[in-house]
PDB file of N, CA and C in Angstrom:
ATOM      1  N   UNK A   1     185.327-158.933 -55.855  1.00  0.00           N
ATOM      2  CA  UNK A   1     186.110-158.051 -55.018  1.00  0.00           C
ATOM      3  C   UNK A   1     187.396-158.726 -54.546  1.00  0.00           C
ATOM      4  N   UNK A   2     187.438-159.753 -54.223  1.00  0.00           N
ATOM      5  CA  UNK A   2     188.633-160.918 -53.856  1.00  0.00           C
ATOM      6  C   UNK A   2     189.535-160.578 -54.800  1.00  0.00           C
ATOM      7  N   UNK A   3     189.406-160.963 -55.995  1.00  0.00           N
ATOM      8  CA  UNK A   3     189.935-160.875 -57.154  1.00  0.00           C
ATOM      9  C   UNK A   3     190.768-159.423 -57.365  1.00  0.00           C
ATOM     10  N   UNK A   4     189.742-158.487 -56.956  1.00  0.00           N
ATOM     11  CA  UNK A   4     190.430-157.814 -57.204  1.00  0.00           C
ATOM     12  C   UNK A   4     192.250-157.634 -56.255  1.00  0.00           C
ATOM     13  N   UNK A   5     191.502-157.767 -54.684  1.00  0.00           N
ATOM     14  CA  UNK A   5     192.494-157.586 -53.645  1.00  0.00           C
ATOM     15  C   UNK A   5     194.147-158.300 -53.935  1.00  0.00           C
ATOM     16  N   UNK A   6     193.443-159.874 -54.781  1.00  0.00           N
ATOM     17  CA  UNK A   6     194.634-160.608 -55.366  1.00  0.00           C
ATOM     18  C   UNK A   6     195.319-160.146 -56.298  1.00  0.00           C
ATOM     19  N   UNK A   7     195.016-158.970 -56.976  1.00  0.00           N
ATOM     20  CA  UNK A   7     195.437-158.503 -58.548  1.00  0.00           C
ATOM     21  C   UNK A   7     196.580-157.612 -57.711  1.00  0.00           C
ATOM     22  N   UNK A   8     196.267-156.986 -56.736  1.00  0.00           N
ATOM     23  CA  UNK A   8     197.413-155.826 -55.756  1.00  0.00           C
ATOM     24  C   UNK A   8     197.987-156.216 -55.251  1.00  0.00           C
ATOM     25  N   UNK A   9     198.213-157.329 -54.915  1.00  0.00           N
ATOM     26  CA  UNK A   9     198.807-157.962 -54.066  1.00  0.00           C
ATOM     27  C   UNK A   9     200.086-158.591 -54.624  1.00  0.00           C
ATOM     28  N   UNK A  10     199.601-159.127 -56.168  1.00  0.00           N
ATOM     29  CA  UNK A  10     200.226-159.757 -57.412  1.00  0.00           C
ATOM     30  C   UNK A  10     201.222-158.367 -58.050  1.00  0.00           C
ATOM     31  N   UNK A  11     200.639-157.659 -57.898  1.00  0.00           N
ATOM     32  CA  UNK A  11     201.501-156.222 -58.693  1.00  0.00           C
ATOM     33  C   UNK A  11     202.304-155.487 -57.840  1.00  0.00           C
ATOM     34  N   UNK A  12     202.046-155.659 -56.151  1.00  0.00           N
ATOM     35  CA  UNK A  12     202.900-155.157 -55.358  1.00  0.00           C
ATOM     36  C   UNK A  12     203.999-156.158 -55.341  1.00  0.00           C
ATOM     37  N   UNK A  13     203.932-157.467 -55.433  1.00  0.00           N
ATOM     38  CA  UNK A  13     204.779-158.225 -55.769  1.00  0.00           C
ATOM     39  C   UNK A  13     205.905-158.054 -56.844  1.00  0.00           C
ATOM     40  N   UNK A  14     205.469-157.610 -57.833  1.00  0.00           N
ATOM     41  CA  UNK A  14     205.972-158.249 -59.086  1.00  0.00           C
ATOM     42  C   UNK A  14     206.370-156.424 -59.285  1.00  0.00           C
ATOM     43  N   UNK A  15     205.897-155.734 -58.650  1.00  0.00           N
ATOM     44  CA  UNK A  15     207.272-154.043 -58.411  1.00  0.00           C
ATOM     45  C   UNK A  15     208.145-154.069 -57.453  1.00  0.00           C
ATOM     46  N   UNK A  16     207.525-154.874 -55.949  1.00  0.00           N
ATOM     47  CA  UNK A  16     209.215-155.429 -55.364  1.00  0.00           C
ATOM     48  C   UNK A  16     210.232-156.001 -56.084  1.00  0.00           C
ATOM     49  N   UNK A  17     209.455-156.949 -56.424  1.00  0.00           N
ATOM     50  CA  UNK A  17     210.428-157.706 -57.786  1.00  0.00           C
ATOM     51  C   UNK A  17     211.971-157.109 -58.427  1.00  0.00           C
ATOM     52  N   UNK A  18     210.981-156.159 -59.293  1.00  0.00           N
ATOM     53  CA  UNK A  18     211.408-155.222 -60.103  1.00  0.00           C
ATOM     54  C   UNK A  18     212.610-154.510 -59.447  1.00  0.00           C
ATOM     55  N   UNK A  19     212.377-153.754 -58.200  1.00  0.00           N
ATOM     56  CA  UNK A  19     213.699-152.966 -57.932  1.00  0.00           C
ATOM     57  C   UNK A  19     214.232-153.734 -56.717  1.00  0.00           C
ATOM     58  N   UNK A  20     214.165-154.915 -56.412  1.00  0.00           N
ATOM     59  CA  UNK A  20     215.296-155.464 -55.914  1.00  0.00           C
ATOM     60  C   UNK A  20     216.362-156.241 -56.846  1.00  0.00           C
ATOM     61  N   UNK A  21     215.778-156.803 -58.056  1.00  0.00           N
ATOM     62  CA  UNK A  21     216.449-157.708 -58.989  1.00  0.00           C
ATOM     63  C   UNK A  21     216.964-157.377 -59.617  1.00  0.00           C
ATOM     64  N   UNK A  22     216.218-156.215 -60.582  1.00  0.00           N
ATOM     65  CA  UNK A  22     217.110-155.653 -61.334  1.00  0.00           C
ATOM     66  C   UNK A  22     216.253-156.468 -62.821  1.00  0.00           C
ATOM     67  N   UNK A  23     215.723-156.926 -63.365  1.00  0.00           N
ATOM     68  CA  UNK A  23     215.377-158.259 -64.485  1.00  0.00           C
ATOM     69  C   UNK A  23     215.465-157.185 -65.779  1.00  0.00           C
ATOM     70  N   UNK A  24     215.466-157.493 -67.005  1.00  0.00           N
ATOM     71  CA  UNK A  24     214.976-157.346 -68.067  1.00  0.00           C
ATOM     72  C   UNK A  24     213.816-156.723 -68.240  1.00  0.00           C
ATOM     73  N   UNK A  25     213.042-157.736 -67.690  1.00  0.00           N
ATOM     74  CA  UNK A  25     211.554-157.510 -68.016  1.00  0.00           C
ATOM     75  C   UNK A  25     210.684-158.483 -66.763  1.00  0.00           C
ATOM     76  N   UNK A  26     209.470-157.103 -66.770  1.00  0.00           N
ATOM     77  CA  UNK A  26     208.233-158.119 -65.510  1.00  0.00           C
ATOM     78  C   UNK A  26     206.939-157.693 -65.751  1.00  0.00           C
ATOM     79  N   UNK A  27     206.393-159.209 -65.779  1.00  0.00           N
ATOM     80  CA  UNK A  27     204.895-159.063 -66.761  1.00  0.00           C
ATOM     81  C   UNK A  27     204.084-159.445 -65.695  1.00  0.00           C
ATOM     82  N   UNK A  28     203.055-158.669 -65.103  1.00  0.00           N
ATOM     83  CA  UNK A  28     201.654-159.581 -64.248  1.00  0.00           C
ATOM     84  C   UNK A  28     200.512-159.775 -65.808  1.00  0.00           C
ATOM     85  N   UNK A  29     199.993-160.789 -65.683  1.00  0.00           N
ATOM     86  CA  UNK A  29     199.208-161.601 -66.456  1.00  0.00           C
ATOM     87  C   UNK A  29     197.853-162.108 -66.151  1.00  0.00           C
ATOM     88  N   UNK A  30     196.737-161.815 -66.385  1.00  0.00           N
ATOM     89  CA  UNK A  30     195.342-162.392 -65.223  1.00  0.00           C
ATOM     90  C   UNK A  30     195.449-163.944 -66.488  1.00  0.00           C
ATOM     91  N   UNK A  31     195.076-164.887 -65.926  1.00  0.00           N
ATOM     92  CA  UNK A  31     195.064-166.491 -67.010  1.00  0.00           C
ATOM     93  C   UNK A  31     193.458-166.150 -67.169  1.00  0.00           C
ATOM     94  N   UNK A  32     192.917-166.746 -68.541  1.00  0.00           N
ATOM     95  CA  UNK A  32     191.738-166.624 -68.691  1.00  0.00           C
ATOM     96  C   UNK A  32     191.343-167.914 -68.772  1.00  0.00           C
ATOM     97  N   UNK A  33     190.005-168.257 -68.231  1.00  0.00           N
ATOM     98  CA  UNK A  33     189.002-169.276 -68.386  1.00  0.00           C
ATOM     99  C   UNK A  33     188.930-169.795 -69.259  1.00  0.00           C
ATOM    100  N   UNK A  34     189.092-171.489 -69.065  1.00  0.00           N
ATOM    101  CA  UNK A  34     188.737-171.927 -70.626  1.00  0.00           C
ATOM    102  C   UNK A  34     187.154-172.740 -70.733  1.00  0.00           C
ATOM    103  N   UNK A  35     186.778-172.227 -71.857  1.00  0.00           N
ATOM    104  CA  UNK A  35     185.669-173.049 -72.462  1.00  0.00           C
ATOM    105  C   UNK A  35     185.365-174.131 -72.584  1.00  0.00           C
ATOM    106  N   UNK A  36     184.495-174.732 -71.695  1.00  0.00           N
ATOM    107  CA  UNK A  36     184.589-176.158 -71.359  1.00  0.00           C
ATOM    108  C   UNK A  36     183.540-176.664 -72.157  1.00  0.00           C
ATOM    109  N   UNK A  37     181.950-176.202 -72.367  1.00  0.00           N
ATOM    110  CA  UNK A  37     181.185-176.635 -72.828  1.00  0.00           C
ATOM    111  C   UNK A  37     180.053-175.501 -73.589  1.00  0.00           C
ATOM    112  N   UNK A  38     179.652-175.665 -74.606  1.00  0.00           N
ATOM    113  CA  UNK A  38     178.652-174.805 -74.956  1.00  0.00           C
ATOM    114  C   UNK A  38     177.892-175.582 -75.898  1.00  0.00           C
ATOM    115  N   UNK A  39     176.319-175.120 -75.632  1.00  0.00           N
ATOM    116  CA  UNK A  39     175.017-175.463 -76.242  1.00  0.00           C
ATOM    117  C   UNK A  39     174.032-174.768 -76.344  1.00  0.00           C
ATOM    118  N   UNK A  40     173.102-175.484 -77.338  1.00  0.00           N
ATOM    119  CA  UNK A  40     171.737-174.542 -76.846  1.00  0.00           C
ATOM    120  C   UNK A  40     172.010-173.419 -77.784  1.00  0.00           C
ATOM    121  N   UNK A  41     170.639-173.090 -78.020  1.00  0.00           N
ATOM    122  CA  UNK A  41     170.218-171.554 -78.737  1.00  0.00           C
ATOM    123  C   UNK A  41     169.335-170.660 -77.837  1.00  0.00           C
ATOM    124  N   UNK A  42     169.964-169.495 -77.167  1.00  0.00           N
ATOM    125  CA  UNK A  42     171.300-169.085 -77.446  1.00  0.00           C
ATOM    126  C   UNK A  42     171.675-170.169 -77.056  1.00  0.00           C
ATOM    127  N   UNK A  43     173.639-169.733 -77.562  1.00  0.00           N
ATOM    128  CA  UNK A  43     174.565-170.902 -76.498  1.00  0.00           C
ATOM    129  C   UNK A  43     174.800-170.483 -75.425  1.00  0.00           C
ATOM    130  N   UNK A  44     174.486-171.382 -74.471  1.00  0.00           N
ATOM    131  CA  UNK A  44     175.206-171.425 -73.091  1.00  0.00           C
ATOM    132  C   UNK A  44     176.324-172.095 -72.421  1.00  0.00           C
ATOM    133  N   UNK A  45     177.478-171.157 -72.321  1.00  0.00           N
ATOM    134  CA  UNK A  45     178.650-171.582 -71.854  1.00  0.00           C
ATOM    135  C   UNK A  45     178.943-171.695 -70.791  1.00  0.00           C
ATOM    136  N   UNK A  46     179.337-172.850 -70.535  1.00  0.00           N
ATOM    137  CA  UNK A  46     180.240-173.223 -69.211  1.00  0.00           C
ATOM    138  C   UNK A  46     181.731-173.343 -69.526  1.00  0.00           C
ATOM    139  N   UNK A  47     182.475-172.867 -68.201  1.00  0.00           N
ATOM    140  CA  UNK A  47     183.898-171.748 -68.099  1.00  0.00           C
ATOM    141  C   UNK A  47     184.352-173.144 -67.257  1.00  0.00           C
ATOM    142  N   UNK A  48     185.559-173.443 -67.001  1.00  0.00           N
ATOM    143  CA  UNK A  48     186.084-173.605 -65.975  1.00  0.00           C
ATOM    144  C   UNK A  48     187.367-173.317 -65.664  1.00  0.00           C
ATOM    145  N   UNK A  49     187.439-172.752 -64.445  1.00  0.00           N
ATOM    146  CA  UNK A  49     188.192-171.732 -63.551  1.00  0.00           C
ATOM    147  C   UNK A  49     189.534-172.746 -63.302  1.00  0.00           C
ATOM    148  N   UNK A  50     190.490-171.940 -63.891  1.00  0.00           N
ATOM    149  CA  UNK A  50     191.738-172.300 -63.771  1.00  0.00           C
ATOM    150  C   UNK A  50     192.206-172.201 -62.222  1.00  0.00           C
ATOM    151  N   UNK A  51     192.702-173.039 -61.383  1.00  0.00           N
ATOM    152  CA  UNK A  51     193.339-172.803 -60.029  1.00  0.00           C
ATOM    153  C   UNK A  51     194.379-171.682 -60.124  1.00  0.00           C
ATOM    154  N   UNK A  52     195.466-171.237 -60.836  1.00  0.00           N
ATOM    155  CA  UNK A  52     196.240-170.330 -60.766  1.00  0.00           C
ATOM    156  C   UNK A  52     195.695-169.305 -61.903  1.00  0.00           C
ATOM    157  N   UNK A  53     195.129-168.223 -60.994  1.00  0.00           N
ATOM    158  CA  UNK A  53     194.829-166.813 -61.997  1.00  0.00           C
ATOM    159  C   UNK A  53     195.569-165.915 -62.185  1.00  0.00           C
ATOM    160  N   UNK A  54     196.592-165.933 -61.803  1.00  0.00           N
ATOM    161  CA  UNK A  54     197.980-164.527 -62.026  1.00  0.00           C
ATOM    162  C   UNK A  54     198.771-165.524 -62.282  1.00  0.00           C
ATOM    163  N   UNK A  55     199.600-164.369 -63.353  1.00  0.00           N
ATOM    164  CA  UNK A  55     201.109-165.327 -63.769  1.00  0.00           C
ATOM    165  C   UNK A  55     202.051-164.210 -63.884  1.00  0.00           C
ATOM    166  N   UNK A  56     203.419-164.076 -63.088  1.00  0.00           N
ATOM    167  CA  UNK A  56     204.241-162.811 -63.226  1.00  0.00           C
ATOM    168  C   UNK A  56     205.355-163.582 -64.029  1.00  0.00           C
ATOM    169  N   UNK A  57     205.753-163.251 -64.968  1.00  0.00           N
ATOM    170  CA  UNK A  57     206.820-163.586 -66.108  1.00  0.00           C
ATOM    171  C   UNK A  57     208.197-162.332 -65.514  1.00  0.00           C
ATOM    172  N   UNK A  58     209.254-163.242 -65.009  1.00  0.00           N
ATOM    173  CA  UNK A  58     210.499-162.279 -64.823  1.00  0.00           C
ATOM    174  C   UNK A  58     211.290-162.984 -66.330  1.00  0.00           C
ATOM    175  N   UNK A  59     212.180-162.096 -66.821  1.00  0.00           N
ATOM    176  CA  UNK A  59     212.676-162.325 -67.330  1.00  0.00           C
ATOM    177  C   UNK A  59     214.353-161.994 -67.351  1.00  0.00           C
ATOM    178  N   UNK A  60     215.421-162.702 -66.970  1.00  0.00           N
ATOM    179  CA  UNK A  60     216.555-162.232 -66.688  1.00  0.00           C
ATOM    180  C   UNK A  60     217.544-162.983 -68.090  1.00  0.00           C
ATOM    181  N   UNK A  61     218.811-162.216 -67.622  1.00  0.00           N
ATOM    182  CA  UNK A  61     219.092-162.828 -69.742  1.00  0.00           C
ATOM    183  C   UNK A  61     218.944-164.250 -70.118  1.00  0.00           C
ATOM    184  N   UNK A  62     219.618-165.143 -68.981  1.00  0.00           N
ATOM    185  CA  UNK A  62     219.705-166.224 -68.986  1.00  0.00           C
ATOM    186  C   UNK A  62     218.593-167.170 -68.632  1.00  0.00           C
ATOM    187  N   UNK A  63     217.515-166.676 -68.002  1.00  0.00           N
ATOM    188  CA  UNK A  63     216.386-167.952 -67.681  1.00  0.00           C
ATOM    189  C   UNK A  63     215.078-166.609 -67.436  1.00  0.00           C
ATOM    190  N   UNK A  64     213.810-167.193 -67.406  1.00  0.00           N
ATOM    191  CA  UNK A  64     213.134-166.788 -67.793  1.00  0.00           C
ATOM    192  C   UNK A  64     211.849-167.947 -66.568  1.00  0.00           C
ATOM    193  N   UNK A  65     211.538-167.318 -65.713  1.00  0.00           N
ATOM    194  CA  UNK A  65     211.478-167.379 -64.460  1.00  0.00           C
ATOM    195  C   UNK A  65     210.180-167.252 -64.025  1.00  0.00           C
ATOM    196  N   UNK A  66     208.509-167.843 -64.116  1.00  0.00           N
ATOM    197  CA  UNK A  66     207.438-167.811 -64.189  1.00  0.00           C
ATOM    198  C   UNK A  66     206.962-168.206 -62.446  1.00  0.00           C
ATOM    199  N   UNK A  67     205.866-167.381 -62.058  1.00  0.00           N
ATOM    200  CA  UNK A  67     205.696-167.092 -60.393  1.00  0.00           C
ATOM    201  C   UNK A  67     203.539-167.557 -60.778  1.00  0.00           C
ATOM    202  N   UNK A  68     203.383-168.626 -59.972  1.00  0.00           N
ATOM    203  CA  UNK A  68     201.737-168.945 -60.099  1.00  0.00           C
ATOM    204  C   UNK A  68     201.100-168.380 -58.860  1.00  0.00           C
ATOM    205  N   UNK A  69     200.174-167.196 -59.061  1.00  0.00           N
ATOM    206  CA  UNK A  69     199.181-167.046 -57.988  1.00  0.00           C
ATOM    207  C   UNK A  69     197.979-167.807 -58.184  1.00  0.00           C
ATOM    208  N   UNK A  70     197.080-167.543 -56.778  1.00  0.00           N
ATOM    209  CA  UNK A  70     195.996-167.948 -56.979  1.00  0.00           C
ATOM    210  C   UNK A  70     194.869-166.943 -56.814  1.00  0.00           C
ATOM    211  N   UNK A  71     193.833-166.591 -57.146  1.00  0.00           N
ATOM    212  CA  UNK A  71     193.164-165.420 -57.393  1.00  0.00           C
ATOM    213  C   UNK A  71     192.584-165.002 -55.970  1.00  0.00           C
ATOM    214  N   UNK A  72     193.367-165.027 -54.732  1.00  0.00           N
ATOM    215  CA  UNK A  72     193.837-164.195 -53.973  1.00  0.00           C
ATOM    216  C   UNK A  72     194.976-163.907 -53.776  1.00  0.00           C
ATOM    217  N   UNK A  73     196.009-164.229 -54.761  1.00  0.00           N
ATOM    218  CA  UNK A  73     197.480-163.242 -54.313  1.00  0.00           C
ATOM    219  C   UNK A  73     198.213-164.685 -53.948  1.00  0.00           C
ATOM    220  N   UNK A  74     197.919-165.510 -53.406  1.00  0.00           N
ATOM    221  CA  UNK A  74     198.511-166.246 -52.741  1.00  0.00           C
ATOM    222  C   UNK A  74     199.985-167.080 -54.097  1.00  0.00           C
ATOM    223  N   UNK A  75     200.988-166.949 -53.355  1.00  0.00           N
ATOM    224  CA  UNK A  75     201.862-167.549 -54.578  1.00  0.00           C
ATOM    225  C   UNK A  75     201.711-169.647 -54.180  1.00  0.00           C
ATOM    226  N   UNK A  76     201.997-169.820 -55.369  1.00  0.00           N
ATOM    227  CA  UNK A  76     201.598-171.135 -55.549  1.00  0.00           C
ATOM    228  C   UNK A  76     202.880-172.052 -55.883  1.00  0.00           C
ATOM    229  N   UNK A  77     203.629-171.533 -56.913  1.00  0.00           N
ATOM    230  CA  UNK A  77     204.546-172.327 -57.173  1.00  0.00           C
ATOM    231  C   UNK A  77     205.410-171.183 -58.221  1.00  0.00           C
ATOM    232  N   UNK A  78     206.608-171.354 -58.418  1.00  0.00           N
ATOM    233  CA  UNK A  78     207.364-170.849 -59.593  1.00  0.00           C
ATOM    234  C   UNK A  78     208.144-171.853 -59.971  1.00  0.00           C
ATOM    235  N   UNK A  79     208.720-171.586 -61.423  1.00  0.00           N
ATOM    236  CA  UNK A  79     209.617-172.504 -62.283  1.00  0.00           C
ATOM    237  C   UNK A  79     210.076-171.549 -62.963  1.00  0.00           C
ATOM    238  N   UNK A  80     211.088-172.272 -63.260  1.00  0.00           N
ATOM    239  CA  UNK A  80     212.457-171.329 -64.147  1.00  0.00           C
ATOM    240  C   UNK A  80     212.632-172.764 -65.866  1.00  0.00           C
ATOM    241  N   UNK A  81     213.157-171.198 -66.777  1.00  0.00           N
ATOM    242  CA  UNK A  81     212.828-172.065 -68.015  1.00  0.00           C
ATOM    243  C   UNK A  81     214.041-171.253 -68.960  1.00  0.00           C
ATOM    244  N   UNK A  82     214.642-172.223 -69.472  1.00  0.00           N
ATOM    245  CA  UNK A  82     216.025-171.660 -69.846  1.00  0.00           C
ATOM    246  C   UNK A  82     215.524-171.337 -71.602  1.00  0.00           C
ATOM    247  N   UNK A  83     216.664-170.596 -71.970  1.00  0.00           N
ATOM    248  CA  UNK A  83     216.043-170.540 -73.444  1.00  0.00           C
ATOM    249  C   UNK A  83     216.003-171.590 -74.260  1.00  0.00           C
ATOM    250  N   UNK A  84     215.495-171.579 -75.887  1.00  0.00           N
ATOM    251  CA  UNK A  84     214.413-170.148 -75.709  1.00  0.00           C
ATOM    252  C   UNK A  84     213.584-170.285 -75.463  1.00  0.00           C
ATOM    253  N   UNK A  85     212.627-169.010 -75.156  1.00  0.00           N
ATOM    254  CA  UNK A  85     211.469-169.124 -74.279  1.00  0.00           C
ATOM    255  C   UNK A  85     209.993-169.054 -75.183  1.00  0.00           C
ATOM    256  N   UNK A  86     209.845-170.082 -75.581  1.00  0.00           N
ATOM    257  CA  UNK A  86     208.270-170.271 -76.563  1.00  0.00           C
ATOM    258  C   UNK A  86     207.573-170.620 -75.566  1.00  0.00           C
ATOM    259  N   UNK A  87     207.627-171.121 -74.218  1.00  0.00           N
ATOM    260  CA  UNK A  87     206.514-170.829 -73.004  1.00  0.00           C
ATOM    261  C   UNK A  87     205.512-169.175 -73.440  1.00  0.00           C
ATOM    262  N   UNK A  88     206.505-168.530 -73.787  1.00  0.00           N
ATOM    263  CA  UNK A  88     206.092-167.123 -73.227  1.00  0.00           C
ATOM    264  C   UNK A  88     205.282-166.586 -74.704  1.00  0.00           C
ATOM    265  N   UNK A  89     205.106-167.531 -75.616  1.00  0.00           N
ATOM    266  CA  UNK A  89     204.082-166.945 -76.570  1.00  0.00           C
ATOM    267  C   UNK A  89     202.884-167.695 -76.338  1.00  0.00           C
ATOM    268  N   UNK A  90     203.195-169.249 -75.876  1.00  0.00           N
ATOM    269  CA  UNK A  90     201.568-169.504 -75.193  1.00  0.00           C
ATOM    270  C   UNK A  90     200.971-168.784 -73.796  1.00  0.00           C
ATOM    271  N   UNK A  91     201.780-168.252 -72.974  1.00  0.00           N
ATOM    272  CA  UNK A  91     201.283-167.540 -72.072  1.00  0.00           C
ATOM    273  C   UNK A  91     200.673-166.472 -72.425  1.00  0.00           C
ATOM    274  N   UNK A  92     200.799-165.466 -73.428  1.00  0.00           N
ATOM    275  CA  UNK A  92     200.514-164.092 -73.761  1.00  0.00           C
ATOM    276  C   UNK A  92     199.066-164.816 -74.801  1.00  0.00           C
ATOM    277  N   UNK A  93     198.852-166.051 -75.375  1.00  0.00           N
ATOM    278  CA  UNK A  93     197.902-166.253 -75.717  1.00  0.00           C
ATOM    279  C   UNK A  93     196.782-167.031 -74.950  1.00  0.00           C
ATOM    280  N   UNK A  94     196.744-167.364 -73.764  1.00  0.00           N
ATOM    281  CA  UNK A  94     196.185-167.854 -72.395  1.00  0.00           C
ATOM    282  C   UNK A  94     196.018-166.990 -71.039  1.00  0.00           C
ATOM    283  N   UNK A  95     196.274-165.527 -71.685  1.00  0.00           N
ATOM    284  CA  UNK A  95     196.072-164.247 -70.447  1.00  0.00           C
ATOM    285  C   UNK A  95     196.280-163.102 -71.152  1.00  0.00           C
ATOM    286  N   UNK A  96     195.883-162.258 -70.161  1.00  0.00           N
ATOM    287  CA  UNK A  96     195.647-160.596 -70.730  1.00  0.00           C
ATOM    288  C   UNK A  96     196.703-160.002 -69.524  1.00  0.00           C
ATOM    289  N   UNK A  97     197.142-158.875 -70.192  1.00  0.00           N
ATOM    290  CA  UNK A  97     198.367-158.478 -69.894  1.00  0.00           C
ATOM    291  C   UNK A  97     197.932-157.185 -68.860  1.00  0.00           C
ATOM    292  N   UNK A  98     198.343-157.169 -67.182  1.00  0.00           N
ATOM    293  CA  UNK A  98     197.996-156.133 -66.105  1.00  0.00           C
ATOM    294  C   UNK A  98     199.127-155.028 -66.286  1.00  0.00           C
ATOM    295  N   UNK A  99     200.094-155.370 -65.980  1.00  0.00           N
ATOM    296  CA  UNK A  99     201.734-154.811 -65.808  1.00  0.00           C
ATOM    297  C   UNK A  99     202.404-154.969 -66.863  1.00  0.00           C
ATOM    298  N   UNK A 100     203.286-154.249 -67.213  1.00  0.00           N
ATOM    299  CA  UNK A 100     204.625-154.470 -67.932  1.00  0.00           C
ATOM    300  C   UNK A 100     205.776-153.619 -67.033  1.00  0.00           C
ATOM    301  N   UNK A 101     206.910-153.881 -66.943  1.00  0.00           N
ATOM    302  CA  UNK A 101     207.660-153.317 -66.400  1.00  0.00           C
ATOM    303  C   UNK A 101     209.153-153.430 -67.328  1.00  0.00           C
ATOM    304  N   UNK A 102     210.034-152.925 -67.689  1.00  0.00           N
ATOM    305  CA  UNK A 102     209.824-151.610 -67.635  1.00  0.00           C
ATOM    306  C   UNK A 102     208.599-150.900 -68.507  1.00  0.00           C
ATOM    307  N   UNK A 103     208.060-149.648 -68.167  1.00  0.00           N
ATOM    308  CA  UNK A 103     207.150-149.170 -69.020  1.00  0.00           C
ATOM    309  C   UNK A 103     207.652-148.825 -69.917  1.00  0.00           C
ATOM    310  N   UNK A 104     207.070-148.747 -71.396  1.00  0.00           N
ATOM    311  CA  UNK A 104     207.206-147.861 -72.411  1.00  0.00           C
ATOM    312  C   UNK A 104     206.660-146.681 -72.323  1.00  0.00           C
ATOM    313  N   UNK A 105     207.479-145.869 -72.876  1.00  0.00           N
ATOM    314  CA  UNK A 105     207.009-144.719 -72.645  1.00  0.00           C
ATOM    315  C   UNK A 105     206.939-144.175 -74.225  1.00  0.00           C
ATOM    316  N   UNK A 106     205.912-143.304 -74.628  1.00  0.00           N
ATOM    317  CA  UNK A 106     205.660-142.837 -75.862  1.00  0.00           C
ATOM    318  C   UNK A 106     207.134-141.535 -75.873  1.00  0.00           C
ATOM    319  N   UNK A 107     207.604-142.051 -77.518  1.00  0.00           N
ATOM    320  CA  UNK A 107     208.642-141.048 -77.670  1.00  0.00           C
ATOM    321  C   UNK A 107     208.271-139.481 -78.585  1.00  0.00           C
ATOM    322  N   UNK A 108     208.321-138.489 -78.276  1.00  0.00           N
ATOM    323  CA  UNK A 108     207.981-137.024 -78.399  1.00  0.00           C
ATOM    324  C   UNK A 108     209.068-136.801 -79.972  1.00  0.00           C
ATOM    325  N   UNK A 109     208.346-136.255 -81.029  1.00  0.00           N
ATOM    326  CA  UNK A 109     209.043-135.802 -81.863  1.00  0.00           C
ATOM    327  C   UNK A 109     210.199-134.604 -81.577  1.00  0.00           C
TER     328      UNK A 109
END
């Protein structure tokens, strides 16, 4: 339930964001658990829990601007990362995607 409260908190964020800045683009991100150990038949896995579970990706033309929560909302740290930005293909493969902003919208024949 925490988790969840932090996920709203992270997305009310990261839509202030959005229409005060003006950016390109704004991504909320949940980070997923990595696989620390597995054994045994079945296998039994042990996870361990990343300290920062949200990641909001701004993207403005020139730098490309990453915000760390912690899985209550709480912001942790940000860094800015000039181009180009190959951060942002290991991020999209180390989390699942909450937000996109702007939305796509499906186009009508």
């Amino acid at each position: 339930m925490e988790s969840r409260k932090g996920a709203k908190k992270v997305v009310l964020f990261a839509k202030k964001l959005w229409r005060e800045t003006r950016p390109k683009t704004v991504e909320v991100r949940r980070v997923k658990d990595k696989k620390s150990i597995a054994f045994g038949f079945p296998p039994v896995v042990i996870k361990a829990r990343a300290p920062i579970k949200f990641v909001v990706c701004v993207e403005f033309s020139e730098v490309l601007r990453i915000y760390h929560f912690s899985s209550t909302g709480q912001l942790l740290s940000a860094k800015n990362f000039e181009p180009p930005f190959e951060i942002r293909n290991e991020i999209e493969k180390k989390s699942s995607l909450i937000l996109s902003l702007p939305k796509k919208r499906p186009s009508h024949p």
